[in-house]
Every structure is written in C-alpha cells, then in structure tokens.
Protein backbone atom coordinates (compact mmCIF):
# COMPACT_ATOMS: atom_id res chain seq x y z
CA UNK A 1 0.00 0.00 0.00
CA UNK A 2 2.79 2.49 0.51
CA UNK A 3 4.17 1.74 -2.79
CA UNK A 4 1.29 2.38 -4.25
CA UNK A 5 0.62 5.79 -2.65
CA UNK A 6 3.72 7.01 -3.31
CA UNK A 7 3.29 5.99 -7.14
CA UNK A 8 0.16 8.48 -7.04
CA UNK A 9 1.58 10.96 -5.45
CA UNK A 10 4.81 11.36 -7.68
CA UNK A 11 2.78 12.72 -10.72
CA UNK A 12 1.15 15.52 -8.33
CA UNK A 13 4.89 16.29 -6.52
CA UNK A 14 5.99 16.25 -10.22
CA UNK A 15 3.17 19.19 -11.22
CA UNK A 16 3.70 21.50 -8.52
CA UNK A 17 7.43 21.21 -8.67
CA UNK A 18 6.91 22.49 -12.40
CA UNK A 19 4.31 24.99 -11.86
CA UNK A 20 6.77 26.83 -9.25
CA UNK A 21 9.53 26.14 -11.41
CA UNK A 22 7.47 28.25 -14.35
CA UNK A 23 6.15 31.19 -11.73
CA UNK A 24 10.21 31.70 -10.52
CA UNK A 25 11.59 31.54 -14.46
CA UNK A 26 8.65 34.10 -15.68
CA UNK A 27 9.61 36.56 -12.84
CA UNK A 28 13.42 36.17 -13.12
CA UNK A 29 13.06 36.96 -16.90
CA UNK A 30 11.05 39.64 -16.54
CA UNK A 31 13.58 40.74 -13.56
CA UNK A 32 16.75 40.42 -15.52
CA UNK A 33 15.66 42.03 -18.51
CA UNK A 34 14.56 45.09 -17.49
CA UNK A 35 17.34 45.26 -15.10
CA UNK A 36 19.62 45.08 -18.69
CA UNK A 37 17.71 47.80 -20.13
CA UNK A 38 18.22 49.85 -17.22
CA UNK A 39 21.57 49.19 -17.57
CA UNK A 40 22.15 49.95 -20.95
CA UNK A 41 20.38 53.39 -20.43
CA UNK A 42 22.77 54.27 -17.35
CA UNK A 43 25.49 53.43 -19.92
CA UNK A 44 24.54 55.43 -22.56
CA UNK A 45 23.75 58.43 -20.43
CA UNK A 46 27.47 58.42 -18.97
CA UNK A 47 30.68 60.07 -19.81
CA UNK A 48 31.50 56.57 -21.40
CA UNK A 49 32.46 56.25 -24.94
CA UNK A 50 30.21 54.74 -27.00
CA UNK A 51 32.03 53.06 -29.59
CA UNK A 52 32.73 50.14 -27.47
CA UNK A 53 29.33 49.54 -26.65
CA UNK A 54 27.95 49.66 -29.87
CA UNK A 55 31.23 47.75 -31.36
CA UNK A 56 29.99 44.95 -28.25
CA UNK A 57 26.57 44.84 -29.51
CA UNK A 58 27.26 44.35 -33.14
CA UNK A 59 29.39 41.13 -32.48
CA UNK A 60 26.80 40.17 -30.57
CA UNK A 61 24.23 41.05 -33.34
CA UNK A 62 26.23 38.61 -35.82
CA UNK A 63 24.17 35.47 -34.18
CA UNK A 64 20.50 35.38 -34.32
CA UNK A 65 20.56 34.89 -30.66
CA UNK A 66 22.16 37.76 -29.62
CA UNK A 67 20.37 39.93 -32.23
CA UNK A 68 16.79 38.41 -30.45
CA UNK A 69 18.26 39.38 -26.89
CA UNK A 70 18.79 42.62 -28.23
CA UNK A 71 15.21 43.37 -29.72
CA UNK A 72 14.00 41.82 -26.01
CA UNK A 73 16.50 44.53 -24.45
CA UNK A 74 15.34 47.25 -26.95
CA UNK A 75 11.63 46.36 -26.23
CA UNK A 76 12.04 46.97 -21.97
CA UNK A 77 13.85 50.40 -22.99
CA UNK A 78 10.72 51.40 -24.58
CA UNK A 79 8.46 50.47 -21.50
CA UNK A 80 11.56 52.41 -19.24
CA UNK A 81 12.55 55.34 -21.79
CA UNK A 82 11.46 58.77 -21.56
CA UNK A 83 9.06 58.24 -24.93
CA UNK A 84 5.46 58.75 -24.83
CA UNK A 85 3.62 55.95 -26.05
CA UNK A 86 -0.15 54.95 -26.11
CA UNK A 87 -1.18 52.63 -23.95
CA UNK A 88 -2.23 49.92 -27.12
CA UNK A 89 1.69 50.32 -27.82
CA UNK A 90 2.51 49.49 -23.89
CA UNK A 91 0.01 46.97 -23.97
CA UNK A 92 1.25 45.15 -27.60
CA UNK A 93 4.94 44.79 -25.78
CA UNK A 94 3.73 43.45 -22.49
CA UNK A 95 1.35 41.36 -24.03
CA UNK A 96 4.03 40.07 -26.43
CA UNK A 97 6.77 39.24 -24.06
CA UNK A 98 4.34 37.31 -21.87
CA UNK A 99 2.66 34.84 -24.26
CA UNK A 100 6.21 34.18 -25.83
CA UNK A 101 7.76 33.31 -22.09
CA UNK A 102 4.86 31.73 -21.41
CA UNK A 103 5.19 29.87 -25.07
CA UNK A 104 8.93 28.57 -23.96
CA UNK A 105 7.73 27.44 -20.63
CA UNK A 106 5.17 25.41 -21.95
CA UNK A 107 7.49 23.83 -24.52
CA UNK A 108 9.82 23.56 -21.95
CA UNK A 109 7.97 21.70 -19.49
CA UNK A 110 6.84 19.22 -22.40
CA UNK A 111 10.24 18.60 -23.33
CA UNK A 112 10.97 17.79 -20.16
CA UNK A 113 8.91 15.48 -19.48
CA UNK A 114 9.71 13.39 -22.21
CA UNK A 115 12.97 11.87 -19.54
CA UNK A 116 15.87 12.23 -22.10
CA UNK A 117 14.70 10.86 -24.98
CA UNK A 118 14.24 14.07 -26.68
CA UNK A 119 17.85 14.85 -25.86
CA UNK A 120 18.86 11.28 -27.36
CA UNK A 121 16.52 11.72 -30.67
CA UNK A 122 18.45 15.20 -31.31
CA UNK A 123 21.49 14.35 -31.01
CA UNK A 124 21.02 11.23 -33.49
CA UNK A 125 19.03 13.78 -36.24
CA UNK A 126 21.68 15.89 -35.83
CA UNK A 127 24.07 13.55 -36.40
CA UNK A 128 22.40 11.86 -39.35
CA UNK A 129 21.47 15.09 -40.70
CA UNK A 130 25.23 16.62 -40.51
CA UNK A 131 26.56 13.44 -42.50
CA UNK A 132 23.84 13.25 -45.21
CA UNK A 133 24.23 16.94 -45.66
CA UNK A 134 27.70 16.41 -46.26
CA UNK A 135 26.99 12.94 -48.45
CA UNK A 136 24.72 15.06 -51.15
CA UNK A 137 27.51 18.03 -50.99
CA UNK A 138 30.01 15.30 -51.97
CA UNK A 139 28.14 13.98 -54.81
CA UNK A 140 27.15 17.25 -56.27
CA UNK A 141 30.53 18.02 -56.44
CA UNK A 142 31.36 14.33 -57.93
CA UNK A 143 28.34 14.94 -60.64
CA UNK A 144 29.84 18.47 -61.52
CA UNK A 145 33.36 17.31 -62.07
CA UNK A 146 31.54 14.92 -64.68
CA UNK A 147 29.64 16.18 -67.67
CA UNK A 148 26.85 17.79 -65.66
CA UNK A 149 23.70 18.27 -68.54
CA UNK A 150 26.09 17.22 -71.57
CA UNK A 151 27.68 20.52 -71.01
CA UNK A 152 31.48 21.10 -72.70
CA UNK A 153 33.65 22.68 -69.80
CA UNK A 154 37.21 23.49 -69.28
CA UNK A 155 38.45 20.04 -68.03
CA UNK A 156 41.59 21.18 -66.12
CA UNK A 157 39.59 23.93 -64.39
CA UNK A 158 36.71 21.67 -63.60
CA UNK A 159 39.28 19.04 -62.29
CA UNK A 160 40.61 21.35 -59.89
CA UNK A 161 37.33 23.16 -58.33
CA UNK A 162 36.02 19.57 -57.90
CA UNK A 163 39.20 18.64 -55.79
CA UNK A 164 39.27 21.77 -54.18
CA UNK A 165 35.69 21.59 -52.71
CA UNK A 166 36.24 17.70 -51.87
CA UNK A 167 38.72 18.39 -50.03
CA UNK A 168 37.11 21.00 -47.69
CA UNK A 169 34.21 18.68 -47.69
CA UNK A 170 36.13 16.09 -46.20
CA UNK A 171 37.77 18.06 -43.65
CA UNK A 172 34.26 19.70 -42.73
CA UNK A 173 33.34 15.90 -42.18
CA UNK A 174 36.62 15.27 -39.99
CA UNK A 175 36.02 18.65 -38.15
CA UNK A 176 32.25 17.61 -37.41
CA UNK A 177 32.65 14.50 -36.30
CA UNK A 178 35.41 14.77 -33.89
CA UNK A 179 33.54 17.94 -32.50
CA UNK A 180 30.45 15.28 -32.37
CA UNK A 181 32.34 12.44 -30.50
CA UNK A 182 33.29 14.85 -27.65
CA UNK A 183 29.71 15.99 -27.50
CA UNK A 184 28.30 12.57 -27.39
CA UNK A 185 29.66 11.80 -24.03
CA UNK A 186 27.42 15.03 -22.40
CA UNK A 187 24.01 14.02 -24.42
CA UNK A 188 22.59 15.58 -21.30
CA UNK A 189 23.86 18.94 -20.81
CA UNK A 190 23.68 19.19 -24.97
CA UNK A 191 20.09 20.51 -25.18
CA UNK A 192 19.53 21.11 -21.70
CA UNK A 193 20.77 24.62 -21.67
CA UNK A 194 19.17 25.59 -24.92
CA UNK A 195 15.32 24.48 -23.95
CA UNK A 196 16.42 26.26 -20.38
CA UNK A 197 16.96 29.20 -22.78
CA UNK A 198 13.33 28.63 -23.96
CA UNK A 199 12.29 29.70 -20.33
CA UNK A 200 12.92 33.50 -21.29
CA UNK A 201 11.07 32.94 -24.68
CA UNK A 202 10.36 30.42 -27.71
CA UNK A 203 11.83 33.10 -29.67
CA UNK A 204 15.16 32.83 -28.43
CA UNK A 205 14.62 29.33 -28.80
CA UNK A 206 14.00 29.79 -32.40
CA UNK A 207 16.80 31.83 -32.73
CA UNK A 208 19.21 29.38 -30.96
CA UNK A 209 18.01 26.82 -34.15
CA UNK A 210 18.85 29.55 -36.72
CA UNK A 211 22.20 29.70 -34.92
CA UNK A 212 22.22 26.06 -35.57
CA UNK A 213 21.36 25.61 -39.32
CA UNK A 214 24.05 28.52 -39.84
CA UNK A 215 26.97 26.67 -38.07
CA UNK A 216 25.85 22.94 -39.89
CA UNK A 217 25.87 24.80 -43.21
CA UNK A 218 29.44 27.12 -42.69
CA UNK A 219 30.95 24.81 -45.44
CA UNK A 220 28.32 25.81 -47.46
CA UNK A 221 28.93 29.37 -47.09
CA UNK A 222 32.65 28.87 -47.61
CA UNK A 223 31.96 27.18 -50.75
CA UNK A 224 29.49 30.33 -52.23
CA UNK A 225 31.64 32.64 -51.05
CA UNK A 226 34.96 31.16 -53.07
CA UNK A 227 32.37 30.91 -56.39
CA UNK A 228 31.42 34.36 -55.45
CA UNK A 229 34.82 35.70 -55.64
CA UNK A 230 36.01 34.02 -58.69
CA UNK A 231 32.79 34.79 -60.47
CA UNK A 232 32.91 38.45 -60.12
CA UNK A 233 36.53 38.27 -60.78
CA UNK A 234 36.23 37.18 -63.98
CA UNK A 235 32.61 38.91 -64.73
CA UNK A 236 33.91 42.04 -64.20
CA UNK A 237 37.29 41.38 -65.94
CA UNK A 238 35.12 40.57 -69.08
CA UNK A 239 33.14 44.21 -68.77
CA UNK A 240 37.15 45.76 -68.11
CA UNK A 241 38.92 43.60 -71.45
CA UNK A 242 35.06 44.51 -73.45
CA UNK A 243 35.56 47.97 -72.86
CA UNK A 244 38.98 48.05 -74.14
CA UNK A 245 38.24 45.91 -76.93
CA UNK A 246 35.83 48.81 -78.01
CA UNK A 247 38.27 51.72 -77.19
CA UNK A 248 36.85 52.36 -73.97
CA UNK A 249 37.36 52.70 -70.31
CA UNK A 250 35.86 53.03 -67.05
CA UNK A 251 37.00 56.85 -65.10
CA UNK A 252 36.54 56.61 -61.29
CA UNK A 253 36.87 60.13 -60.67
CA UNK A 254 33.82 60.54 -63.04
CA UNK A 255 31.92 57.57 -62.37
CA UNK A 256 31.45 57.44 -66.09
CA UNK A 257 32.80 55.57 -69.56
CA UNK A 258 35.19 57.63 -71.86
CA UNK A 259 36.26 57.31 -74.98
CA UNK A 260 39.74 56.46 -75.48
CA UNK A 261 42.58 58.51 -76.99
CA UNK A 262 43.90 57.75 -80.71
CA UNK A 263 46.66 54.69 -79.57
CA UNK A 264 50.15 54.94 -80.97
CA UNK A 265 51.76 52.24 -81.84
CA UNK A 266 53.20 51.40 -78.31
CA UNK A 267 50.35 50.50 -76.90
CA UNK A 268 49.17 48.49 -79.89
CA UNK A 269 50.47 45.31 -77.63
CA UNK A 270 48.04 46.68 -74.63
CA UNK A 271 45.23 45.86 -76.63
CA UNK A 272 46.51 42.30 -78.10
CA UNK A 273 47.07 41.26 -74.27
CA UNK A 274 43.56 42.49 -73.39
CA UNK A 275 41.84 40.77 -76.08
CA UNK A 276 43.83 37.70 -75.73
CA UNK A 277 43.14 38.28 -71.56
CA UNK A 278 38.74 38.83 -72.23
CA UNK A 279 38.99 35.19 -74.54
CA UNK A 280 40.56 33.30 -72.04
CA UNK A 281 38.59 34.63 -69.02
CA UNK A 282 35.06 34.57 -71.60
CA UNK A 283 36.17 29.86 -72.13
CA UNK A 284 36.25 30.05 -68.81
CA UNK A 285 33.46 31.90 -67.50
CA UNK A 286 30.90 28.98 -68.18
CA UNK A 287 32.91 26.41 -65.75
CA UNK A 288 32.49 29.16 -62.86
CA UNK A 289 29.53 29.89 -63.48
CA UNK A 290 28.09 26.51 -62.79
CA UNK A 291 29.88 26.21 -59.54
CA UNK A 292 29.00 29.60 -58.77
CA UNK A 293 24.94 29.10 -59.80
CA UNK A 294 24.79 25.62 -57.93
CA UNK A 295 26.52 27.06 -54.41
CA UNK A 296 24.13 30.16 -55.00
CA UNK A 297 21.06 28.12 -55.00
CA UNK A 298 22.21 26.48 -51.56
CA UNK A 299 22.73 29.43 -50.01
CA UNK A 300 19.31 31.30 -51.49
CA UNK A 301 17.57 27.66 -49.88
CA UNK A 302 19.19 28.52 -46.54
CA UNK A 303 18.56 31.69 -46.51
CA UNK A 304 15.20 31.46 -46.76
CA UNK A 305 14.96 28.88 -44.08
CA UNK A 306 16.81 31.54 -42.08
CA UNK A 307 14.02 33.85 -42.87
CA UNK A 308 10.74 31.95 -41.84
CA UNK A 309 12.83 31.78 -38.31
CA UNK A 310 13.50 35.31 -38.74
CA UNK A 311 9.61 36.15 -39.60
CA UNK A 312 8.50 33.18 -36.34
CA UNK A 313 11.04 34.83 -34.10
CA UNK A 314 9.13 38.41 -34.57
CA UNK A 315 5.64 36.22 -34.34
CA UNK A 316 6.83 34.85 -31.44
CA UNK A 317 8.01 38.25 -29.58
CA UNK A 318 6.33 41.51 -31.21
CA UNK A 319 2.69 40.14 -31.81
CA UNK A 320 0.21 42.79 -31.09
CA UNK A 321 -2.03 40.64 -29.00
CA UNK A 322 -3.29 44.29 -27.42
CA UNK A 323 -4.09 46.08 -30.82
CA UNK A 324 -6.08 42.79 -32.08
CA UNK A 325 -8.02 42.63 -29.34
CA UNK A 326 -8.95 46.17 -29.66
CA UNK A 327 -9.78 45.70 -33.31
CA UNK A 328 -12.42 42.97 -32.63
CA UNK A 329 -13.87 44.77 -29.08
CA UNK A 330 -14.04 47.91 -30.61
CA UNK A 331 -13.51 47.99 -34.57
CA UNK A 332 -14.82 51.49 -35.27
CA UNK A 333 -11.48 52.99 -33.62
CA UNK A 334 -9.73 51.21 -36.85
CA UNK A 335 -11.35 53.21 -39.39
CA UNK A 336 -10.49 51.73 -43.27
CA UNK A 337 -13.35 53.98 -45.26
CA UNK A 338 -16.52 56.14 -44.27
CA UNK A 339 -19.64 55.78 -47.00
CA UNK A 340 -22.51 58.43 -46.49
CA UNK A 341 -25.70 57.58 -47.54
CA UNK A 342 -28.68 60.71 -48.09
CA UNK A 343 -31.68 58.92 -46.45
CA UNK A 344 -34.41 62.00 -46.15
CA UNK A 345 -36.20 64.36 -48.36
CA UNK A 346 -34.71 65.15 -51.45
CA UNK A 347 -34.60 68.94 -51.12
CA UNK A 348 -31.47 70.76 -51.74
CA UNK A 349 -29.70 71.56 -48.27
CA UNK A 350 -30.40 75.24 -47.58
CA UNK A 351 -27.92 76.58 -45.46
CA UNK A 352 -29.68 79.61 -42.95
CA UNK A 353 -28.22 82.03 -40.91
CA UNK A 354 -28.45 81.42 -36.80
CA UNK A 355 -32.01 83.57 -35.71
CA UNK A 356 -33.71 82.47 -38.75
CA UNK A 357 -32.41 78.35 -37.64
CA UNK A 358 -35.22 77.74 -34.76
CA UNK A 359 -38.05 78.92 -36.93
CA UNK A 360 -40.56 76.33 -37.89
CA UNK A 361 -41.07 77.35 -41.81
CA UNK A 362 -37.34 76.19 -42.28
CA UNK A 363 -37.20 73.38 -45.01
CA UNK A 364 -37.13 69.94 -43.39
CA UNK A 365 -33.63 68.15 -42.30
CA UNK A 366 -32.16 65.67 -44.51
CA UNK A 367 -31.15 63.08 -43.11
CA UNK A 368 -27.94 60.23 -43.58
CA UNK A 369 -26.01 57.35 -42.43
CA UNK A 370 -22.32 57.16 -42.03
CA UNK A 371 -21.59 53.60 -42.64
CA UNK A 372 -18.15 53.14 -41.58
CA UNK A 373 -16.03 50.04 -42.63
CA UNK A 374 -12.95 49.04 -39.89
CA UNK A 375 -9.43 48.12 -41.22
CA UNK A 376 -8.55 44.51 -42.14
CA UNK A 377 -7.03 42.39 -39.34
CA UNK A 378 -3.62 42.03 -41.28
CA UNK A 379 -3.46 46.15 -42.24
CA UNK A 380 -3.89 46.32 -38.32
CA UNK A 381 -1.21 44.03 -37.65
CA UNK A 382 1.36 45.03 -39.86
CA UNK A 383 0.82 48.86 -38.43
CA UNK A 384 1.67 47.83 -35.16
CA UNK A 385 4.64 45.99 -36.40
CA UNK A 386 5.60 48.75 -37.95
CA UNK A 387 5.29 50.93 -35.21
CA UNK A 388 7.33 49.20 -33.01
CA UNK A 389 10.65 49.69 -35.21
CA UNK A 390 11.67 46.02 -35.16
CA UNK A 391 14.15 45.23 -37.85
CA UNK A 392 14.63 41.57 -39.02
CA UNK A 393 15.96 39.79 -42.07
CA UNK A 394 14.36 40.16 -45.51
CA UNK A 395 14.55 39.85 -48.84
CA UNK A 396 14.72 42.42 -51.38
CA UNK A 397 14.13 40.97 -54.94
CA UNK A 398 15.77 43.81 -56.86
CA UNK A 399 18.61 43.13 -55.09
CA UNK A 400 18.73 39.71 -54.94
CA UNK A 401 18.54 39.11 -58.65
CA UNK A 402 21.40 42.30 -59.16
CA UNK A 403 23.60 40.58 -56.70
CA UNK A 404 23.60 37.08 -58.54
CA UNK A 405 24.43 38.19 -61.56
CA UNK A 406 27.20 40.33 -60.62
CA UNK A 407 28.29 37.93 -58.08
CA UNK A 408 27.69 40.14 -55.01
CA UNK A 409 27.88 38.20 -52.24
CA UNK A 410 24.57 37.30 -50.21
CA UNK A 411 24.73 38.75 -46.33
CA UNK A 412 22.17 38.43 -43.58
CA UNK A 413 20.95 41.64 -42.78
C-alpha cells in the first residue's frame, strides 16, 4: 500500500514542482531584462564612450541569438525610456513578451517530461542530418566534375574546383565528427541549456536553431563565397577587357565611360594582351559559373529557411495581441473607409443664418447614415509591427537578382 501511494503521489509532486519552477523563471526573466535595459540606459547616459558599446553589440548582433536578446532589451527600454507611447503600444509589448515566455515554458515543461529521450533523438538527427548533408555536398561536387547536362567545360579547371571543394568537404566531415564524439559523451547537458533558454522565450529558442542551421551549413557558405569571388573576378574582368576591346574605359573620378585617346603604336600590344586576356577569361566563364549558380542556389535555400525563423522569431516576440483585441472589441477605432448615404427628403440643403435656424417654416432636415467600414485584421497588424521599429531579415528581390548576376555576395541583414 505504501508503494502504491507514493506511485500516485509522484505525478502531483511532479506538477507543482513544475508549476513553481514556471512562476520563478517568468519573474526572473522579466527581472533580468529590465534590469539590462536599465543598464544599458545608465550606460549610454554616462561620460563613457560609446564606440565600445555599440562595437559589443554588433558582435553580438552577428548570431541570431544575440540579435533576439537585443530586440527583447530594446523592447524593456521602450516600456523604461522617456518616450510617450499609447497605452495599445505598452500593452502590444507586455502582451508580447508574456505569451512568448509563457510559449517557452510550456514547450519547456513538455520537453521535459519526455525523460531524455528528446535529448537522445536530437542528437542522433543531428548527427544523421550533418553526415547526409555532407553525403549530397560530396556527390554534387562528384556529378559536376563529370559532364553535368552534356555541357562542354574546361576540363583542367573543372578538375581542380572539384578537388578543391572535396577536399574541404572532407575536412568539414573530420572537423564535425570529432567535435560530435566529444559531444556525445554530455548528451545531457547538450540541449539542456538551450530548452532552459526557452524559459525566457520560444523566440530565443527559435533563434538558438537559426544559430544552428548557420553553423551545420558554414561549409556551405565557404563554398558560395569562393564561387562568389572568382565569379565576379572574372565577370567584371570581361566588362574591363570589353571595354577596351571597343576603345573604352571606365574613369573613377567621373563615375562614367570615356572614350579612349587615338593609340600609338606602343600600346598596340596593350590591346593584343587584353583581347587575348577577355577570350581566355570569356572559355572560362561557363565552368564558374556553374559552380557559382549551384553554391548560390544552396545558399538562397538557406537563406530562406533563415528567414521563416527570422519572420517566427518576430511572431513569437512583437505580436500585437493588445491592438487585435482592440480591433475585434471595438472595430470602429480602426477606421479603413466612411460611405454616407442621403436617407431623407430630397430637397437641396439650404444653409440659414443662426435667428432664422429655430423657426418652424425652415425646409425639413435631410437626413444620412455614415456607414463606416474598420481596417482589415492584417493592415492592423502590420501597423503595429511597424510601429514598433523592429528590424529583421528580408529579402529584397531587386537586389537579390542584381547581386547574382554580378556575383555580389549574399549577407544576412
């Protein structure tokens, strides 16, 4: 019988222990972030030079974790700062920071009480993941080193980018794997202090995972960035040698193209080695380029990976619970258009002066309704994000299709 009491009385133990463990966590968070925001204010208000600080918070900024801190730092400063702002706006960040704490708790406390095997399952997917990753890399490489499509490229060139990227390939797999066998011996502590991380928010939970895809796919980035560089080296080579071909040239102090002076005859060999230069680097361009366009397309996939996280994380934190509940209690305050319809007597309004207004022989009121048609939920939402100054990743397609061509290379921002 006492066996069996103290079997039902574990899960109970087990519930409270939790429930405090969630009331202490959402307080401390609360706690130690505004007591950051107060700090950073005190900082930036004294004789201390700024440069450092801001130089500290951009390395910081580099991860998506640190970045997400920030915005969480950035949001308390608005509650604390000297800046007037409605009580909707109050109510949208306080609002927001609760229900993602609250978010992380709850995924924390079902994570937990899965005993370990959560931490076992991740570690294994990551694993797998990290060495089929690397698998496909190899035999994309492999298949481009072939006759990828039946295309003709330069063999010795294509010989030597293949080796070049199996070889970092293969050391990425060393590096992994020995950085993998060291971790496999604290399974435990591996993804315990990440979902405690989840206590302070699911978005800095999400952002820890962004974090994660970035450092599984580094070789990846190496890899676009060397196409990058060769690409535009020899795409803008061929605009240099075309220009010159034509009797051209590029002035920097004018930003402009000008014609070029009649040649004598010792420059005669400048223009042989530039046209024999733009062939060369034109036979070649097609073997980079194919490198280049398949390492592009990996990066474009993770980068917009990257961005759903970026677009969950700001979900996740700067929801305007406050301003959508306000927009379904009370949707006249969120005007979108007024319509006025003339409902009375069809009399022209006669407009009279004020002591002939109360006398009865005055030409009967016409009357209207206002009909008056409240914003959209998602023109409401995107205001308040707006309002709130939150800056996260995104794509510009202008830029995006400007910077693959010219081999510009692809940044987070």
């Amino acid at each position: 019988m006492l066996i069996e009491n103290s079997n039902l009385q574990l899960p109970t133990a087990f519930k409270v222990s939790h429930s405090c463990i969630a009331s202490s966590v959402l307080k401390l968070s609360f706690v130690l972030l505004f007591i950051v925001s107060v700090i950073e204010q005190t900082l930036s208000r004294l004789p201390v030079p700024k440069k450092p600080l801001s130089a500290l918070r951009k390395i910081f900024s580099l991860s998506s974790f640190g970045s997400q801190f920030f915005v969480k730092v950035d949001l308390m400063k608005e509650l604390t700062g000297h800046k007037k702002l409605c009580k909707v706006s109050k109510g949208d960040i306080v609002f927001g920071m609760f229900v993602d704490m609250c978010l992380g708790i709850l995924f924390y406390q079902l994570v937990s009480g899965l005993n370990g095997t959560f931490d076992k399952y991740t570690f294994n997917m990551l694993m797998s993941s990290i060495s089929y990753i690397g698998k496909e890399v190899q035999l994309i490489i492999e298949w481009l080193m072939g006759i990828p499509i039946g295309l003709k490229l330069n063999s010795p060139l294509n010989q030597f980018l293949g080796k070049f990227f199996l070889h970092h390939v293969q050391l990425w797999l060393e590096y992994i794997q020995m950085l993998l066998s060291t971790l496999n011996a604290k399974q435990e502590y591996f993804m315990h202090w990440p979902l405690f991380v989840s206590c302070f928010g699911l978005s800095l939970f999400v952002a820890f995972l962004s974090d994660v895809v970035s450092l599984l796919s580094f070789h990846i980035y190496c890899f676009y960035v060397y196409g990058a560089r060769l690409y535009r080296l020899q795409f803008f080579g061929l605009m240099s040698f075309w220009r010159l071909f034509r009797g051209k040239k590029w002035n920097p102090l004018r930003q402009r193209v000008d014609t070029l002076q009649d040649t004598s005859e010792g420059e005669n060999p400048r223009f042989f080695l530039g046209t024999l230069l733009f062939t060369i680097l034109l036979f070649l361009l097609p073997t980079t380029a194919l490198y280049y366009s398949i390492f592009a397309a990996l990066r474009i996939s993770i980068m917009f990976f990257q961005n759903l996280l970026a677009y969950t994380q700001k979900i996740l934190c700067c929801f305007p619970w406050c301003t959508l509940m306000c927009r379904y209690f009370y949707p006249l305050t969120f005007p979108a258009t007024a319509q006025i319809n003339f409902v009375g007597t069809h009399n022209p309004i006669v407009f009279l002066p004020k002591d002939e207004y109360d006398q009865k022989d005055t030409n009967p009121p016409t009357t209207f309704n206002i009909l008056i048609k409240p914003q959209m939920y998602s023109r409401v939402v995107s205001k308040a994000l707006k309002k709130l100054n939150i800056h996260y990743g995104q794509f510009d397609l202008h830029f995006l299709f400007m910077a693959l061509v010219t081999g510009k290379l692809l940044k987070w921002s």
